[in-house]
PDB file of N, CA and C in Angstrom:
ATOM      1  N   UNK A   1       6.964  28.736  74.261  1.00  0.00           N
ATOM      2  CA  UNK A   1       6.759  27.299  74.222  1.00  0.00           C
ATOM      3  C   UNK A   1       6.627  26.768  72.790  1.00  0.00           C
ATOM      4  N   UNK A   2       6.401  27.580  71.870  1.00  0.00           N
ATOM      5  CA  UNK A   2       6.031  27.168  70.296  1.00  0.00           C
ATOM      6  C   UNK A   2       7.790  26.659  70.132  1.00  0.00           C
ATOM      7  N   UNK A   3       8.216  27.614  70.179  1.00  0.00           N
ATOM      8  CA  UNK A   3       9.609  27.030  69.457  1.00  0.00           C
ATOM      9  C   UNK A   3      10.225  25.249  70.066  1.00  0.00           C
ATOM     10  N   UNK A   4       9.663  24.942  71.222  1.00  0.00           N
ATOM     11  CA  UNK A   4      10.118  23.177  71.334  1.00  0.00           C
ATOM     12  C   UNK A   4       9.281  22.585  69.963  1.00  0.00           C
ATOM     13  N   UNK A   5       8.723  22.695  69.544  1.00  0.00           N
ATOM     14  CA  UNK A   5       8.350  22.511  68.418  1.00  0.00           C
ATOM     15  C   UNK A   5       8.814  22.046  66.992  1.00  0.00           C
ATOM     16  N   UNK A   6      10.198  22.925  67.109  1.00  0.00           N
ATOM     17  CA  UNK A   6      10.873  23.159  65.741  1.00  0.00           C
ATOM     18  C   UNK A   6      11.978  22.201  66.679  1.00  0.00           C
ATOM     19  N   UNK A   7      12.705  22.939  67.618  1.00  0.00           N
ATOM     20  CA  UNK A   7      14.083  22.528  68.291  1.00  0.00           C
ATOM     21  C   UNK A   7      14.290  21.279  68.423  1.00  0.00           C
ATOM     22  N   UNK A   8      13.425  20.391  69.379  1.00  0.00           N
ATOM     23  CA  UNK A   8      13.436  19.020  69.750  1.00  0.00           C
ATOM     24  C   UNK A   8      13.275  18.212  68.559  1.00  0.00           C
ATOM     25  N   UNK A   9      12.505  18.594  67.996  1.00  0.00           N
ATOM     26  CA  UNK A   9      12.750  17.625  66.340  1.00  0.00           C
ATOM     27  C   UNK A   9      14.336  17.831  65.124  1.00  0.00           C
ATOM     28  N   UNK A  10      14.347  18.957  65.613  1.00  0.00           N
ATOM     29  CA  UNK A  10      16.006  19.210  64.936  1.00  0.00           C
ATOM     30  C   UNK A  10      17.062  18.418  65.418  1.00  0.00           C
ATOM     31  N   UNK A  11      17.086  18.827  66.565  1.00  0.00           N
ATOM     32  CA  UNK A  11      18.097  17.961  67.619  1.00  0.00           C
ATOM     33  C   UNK A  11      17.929  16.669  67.298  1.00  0.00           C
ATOM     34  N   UNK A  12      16.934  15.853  67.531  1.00  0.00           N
ATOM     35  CA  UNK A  12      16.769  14.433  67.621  1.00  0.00           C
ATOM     36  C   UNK A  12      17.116  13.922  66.457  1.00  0.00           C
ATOM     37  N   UNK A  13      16.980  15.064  65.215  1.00  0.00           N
ATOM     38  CA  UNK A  13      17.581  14.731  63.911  1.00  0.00           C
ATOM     39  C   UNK A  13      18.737  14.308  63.679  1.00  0.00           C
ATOM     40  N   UNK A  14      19.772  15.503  64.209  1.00  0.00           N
ATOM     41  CA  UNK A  14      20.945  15.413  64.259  1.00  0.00           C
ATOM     42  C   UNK A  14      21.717  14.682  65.370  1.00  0.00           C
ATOM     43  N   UNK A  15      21.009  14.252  66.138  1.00  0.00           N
ATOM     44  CA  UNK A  15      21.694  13.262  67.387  1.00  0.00           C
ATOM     45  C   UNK A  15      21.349  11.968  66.769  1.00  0.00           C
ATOM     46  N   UNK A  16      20.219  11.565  65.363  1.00  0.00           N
ATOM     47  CA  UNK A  16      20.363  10.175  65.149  1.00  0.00           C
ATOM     48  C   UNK A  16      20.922  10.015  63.757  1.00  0.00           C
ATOM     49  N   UNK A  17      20.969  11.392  63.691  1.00  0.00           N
ATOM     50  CA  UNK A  17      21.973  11.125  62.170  1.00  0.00           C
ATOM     51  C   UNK A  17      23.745  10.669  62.625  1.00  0.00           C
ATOM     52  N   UNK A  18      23.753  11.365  63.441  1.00  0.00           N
ATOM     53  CA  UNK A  18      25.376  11.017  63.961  1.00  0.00           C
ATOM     54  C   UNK A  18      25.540   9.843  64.400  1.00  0.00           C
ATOM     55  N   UNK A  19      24.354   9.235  65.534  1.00  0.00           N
ATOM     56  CA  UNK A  19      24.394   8.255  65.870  1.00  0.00           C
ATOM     57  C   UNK A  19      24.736   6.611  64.669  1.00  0.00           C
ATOM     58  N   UNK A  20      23.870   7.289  63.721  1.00  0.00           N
ATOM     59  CA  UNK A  20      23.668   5.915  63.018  1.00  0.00           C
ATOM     60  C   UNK A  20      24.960   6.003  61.875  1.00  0.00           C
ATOM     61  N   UNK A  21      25.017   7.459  61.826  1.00  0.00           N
ATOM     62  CA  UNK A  21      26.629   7.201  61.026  1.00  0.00           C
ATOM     63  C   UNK A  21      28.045   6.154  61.960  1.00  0.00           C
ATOM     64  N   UNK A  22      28.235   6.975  62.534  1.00  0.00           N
ATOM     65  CA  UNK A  22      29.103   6.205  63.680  1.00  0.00           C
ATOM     66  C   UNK A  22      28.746   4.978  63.630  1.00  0.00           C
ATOM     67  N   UNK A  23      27.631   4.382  64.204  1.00  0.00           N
ATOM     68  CA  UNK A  23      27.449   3.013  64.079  1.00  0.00           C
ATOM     69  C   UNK A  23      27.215   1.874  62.787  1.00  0.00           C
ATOM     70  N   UNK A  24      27.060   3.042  62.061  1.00  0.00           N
ATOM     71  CA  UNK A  24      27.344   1.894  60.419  1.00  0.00           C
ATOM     72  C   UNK A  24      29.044   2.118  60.345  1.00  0.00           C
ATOM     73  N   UNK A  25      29.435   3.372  60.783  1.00  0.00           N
ATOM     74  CA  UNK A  25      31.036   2.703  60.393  1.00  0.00           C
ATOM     75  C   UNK A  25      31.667   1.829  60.957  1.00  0.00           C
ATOM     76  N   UNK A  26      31.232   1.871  62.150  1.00  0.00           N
ATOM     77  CA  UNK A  26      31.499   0.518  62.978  1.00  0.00           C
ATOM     78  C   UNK A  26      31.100  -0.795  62.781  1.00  0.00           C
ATOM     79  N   UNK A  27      30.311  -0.798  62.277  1.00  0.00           N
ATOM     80  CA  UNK A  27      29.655  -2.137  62.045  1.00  0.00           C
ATOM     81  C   UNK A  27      30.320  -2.192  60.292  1.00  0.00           C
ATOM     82  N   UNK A  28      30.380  -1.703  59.239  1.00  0.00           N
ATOM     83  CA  UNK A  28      31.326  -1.772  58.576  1.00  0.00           C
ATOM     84  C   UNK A  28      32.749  -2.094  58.941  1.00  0.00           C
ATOM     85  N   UNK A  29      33.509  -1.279  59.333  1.00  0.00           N
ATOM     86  CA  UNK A  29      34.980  -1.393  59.771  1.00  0.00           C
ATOM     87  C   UNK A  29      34.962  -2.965  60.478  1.00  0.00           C
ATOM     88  N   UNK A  30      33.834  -3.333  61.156  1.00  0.00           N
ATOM     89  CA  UNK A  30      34.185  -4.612  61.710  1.00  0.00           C
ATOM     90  C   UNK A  30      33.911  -6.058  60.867  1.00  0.00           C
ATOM     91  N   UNK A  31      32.730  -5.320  59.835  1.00  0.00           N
ATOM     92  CA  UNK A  31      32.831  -6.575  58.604  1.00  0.00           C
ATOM     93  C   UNK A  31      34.095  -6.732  57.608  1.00  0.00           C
ATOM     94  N   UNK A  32      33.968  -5.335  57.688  1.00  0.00           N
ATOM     95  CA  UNK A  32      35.985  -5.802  56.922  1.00  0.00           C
ATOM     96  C   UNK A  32      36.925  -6.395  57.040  1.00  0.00           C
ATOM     97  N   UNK A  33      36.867  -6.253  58.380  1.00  0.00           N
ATOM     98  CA  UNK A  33      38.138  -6.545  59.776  1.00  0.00           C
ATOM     99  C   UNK A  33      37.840  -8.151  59.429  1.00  0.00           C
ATOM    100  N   UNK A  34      36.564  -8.749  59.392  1.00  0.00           N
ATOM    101  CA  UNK A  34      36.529 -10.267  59.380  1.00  0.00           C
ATOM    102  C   UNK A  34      36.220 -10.927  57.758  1.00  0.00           C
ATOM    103  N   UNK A  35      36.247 -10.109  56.632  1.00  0.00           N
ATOM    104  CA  UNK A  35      36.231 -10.125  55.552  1.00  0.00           C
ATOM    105  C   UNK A  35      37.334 -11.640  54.383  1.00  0.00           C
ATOM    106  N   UNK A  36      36.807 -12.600  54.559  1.00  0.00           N
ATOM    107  CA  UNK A  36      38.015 -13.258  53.676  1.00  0.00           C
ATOM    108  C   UNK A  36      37.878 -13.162  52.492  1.00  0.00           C
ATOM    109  N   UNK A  37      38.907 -13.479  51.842  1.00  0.00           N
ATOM    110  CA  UNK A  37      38.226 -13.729  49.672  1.00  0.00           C
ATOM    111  C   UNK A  37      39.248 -14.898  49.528  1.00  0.00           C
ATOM    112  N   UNK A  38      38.522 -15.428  48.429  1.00  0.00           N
ATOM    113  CA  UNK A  38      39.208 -16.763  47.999  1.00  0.00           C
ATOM    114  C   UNK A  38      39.983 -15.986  46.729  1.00  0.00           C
ATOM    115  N   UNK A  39      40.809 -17.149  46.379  1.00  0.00           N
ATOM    116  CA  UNK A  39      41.290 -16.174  45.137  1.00  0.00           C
ATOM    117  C   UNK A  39      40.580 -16.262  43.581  1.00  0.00           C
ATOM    118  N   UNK A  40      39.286 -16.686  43.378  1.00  0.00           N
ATOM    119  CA  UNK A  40      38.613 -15.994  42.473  1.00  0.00           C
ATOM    120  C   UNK A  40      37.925 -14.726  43.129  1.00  0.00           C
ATOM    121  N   UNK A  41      37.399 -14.433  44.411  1.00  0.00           N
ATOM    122  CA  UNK A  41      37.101 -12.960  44.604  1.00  0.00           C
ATOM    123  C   UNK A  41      37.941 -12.042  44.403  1.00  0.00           C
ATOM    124  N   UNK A  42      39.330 -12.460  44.613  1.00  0.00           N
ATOM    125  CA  UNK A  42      40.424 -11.725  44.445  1.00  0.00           C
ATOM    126  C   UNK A  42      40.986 -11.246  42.819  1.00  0.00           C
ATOM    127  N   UNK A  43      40.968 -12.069  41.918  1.00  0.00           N
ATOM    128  CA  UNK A  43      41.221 -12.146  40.816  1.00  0.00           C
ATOM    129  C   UNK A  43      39.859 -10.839  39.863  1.00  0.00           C
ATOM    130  N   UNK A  44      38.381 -11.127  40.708  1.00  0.00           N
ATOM    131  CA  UNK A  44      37.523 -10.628  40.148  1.00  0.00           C
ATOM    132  C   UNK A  44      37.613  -9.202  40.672  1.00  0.00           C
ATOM    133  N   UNK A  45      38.013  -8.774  41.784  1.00  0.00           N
ATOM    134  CA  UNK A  45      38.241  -7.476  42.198  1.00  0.00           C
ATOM    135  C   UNK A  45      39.304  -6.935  41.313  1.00  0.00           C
ATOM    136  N   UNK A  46      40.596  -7.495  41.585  1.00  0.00           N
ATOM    137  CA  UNK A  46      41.399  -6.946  40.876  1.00  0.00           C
ATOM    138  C   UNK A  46      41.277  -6.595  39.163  1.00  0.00           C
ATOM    139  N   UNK A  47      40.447  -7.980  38.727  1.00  0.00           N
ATOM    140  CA  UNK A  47      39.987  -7.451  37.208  1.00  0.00           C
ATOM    141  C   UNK A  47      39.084  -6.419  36.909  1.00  0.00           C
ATOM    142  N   UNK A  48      38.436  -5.882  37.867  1.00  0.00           N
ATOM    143  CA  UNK A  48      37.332  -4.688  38.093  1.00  0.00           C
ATOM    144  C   UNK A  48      37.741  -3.818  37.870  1.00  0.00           C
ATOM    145  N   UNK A  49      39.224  -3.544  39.163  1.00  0.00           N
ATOM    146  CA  UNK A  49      39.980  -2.227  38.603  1.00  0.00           C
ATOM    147  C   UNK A  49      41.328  -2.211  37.482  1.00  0.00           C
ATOM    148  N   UNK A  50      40.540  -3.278  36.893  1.00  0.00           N
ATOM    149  CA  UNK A  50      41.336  -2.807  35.443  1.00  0.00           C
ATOM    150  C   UNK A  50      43.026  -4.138  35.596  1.00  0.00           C
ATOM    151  N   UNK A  51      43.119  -4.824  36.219  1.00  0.00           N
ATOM    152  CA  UNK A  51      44.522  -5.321  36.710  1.00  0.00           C
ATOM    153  C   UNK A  51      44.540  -6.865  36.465  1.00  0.00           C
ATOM    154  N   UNK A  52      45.199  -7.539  35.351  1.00  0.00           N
ATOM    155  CA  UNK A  52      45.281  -9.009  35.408  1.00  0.00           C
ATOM    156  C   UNK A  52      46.508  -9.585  36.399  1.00  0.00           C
ATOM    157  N   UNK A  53      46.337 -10.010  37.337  1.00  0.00           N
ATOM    158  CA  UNK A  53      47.174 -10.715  38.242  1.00  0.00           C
ATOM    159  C   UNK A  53      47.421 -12.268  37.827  1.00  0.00           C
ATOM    160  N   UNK A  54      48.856 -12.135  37.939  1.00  0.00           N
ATOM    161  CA  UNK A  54      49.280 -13.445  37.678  1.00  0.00           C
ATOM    162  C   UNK A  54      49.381 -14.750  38.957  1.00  0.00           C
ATOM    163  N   UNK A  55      49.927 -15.589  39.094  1.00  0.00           N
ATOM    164  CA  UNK A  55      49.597 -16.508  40.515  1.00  0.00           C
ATOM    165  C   UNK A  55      50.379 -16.221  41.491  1.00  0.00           C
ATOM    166  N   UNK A  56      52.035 -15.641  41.175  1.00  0.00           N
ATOM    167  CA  UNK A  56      52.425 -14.970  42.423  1.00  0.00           C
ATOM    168  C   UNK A  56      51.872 -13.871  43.007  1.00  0.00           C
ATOM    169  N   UNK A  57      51.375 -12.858  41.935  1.00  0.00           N
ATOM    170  CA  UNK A  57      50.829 -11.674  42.533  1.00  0.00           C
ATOM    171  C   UNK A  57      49.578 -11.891  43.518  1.00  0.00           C
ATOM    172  N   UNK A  58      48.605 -13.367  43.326  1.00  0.00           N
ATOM    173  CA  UNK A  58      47.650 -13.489  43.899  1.00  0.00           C
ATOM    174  C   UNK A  58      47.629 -13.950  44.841  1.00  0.00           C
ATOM    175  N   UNK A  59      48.785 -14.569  45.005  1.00  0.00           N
ATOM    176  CA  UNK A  59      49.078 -15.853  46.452  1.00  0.00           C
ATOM    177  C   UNK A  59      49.678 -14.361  47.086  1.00  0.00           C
ATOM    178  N   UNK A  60      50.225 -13.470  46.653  1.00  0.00           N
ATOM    179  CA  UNK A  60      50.801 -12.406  47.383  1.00  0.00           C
ATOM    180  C   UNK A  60      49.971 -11.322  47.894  1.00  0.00           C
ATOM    181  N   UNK A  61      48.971 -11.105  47.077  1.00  0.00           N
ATOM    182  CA  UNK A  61      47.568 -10.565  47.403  1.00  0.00           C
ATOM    183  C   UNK A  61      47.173 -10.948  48.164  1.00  0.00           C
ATOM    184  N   UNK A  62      46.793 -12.234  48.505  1.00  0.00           N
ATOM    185  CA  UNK A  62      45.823 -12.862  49.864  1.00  0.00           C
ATOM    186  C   UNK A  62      46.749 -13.183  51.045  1.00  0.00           C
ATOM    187  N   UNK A  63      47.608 -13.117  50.817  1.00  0.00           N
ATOM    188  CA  UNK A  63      48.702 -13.517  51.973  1.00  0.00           C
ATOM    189  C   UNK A  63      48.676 -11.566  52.814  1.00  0.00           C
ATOM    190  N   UNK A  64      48.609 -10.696  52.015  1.00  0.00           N
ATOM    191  CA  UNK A  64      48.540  -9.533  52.429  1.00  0.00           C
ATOM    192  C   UNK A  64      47.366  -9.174  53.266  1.00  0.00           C
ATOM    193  N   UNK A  65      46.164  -9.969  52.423  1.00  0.00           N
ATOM    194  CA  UNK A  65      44.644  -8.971  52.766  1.00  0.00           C
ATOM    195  C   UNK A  65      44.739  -9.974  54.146  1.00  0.00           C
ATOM    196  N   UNK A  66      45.195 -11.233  54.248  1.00  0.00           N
ATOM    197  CA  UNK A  66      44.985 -12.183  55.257  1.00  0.00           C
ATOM    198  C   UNK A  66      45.951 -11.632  57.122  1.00  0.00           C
ATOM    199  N   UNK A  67      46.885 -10.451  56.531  1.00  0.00           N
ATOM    200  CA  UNK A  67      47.784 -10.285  57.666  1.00  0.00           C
ATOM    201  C   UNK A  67      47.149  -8.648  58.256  1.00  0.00           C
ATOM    202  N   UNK A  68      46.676  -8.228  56.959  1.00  0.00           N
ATOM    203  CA  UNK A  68      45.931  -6.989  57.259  1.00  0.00           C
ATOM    204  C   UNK A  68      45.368  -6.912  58.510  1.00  0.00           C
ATOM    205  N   UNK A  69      45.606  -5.791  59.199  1.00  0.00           N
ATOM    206  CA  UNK A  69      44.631  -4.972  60.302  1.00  0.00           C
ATOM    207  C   UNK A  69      44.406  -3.836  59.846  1.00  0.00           C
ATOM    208  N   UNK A  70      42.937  -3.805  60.458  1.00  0.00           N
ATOM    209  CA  UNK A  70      42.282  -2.627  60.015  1.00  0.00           C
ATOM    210  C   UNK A  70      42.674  -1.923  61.258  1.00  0.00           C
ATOM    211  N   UNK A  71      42.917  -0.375  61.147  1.00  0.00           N
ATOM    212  CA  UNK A  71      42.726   0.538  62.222  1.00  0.00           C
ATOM    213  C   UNK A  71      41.491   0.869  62.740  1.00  0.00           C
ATOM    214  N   UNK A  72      41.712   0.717  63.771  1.00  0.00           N
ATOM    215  CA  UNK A  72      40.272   1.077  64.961  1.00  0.00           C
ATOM    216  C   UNK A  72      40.330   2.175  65.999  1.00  0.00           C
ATOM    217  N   UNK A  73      39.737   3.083  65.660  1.00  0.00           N
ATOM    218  CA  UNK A  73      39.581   4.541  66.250  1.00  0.00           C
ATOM    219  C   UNK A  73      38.684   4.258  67.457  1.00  0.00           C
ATOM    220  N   UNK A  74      37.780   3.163  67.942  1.00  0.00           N
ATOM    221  CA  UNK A  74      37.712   3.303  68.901  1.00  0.00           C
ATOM    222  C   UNK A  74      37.915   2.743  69.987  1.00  0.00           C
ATOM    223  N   UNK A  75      39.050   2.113  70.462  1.00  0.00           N
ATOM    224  CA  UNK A  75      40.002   1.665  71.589  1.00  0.00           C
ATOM    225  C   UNK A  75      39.673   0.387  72.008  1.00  0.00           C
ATOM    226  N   UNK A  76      39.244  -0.636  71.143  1.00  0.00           N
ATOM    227  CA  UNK A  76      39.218  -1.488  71.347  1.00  0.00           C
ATOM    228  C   UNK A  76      40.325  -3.071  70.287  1.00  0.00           C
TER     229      UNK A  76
END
């Protein structure tokens, strides 16, 4: 009987570690999914990673992020 001790607290560990992973990616993946940027967020991202975008590239940028779907692994 000593060992429920150790076991049931392990388990419950690892059944809410999985749990809450899964459900932050989900709840991520779905803030993305509804994510807009204007085009100074856009301009400021892209200058982050290093990239000056000119006004076609940006109207072409948001016209992209705007048609985007995210993939959804779980069937909905």
């Amino acid at each position: 009987m000593a060992w429920y001790n150790w076991v049931i607290p392990i388990v419950t560990l690892l059944v809410g570690l999985a749990g809450g992973f899964y459900g932050a990616t989900y709840y991520l993946k779905k803030q993305m999914a509804n994510m807009q940027m204007d085009d100074k967020q856009l301009q400021a991202m892209a200058r982050s990673m290093g990239m000056n975008l000119n006004q076609k590239q940006l109207k072409q940028m948001s016209r992209t992020m705007k048609n985007m779907k995210m993939p959804n692994k779980f069937g909905k």
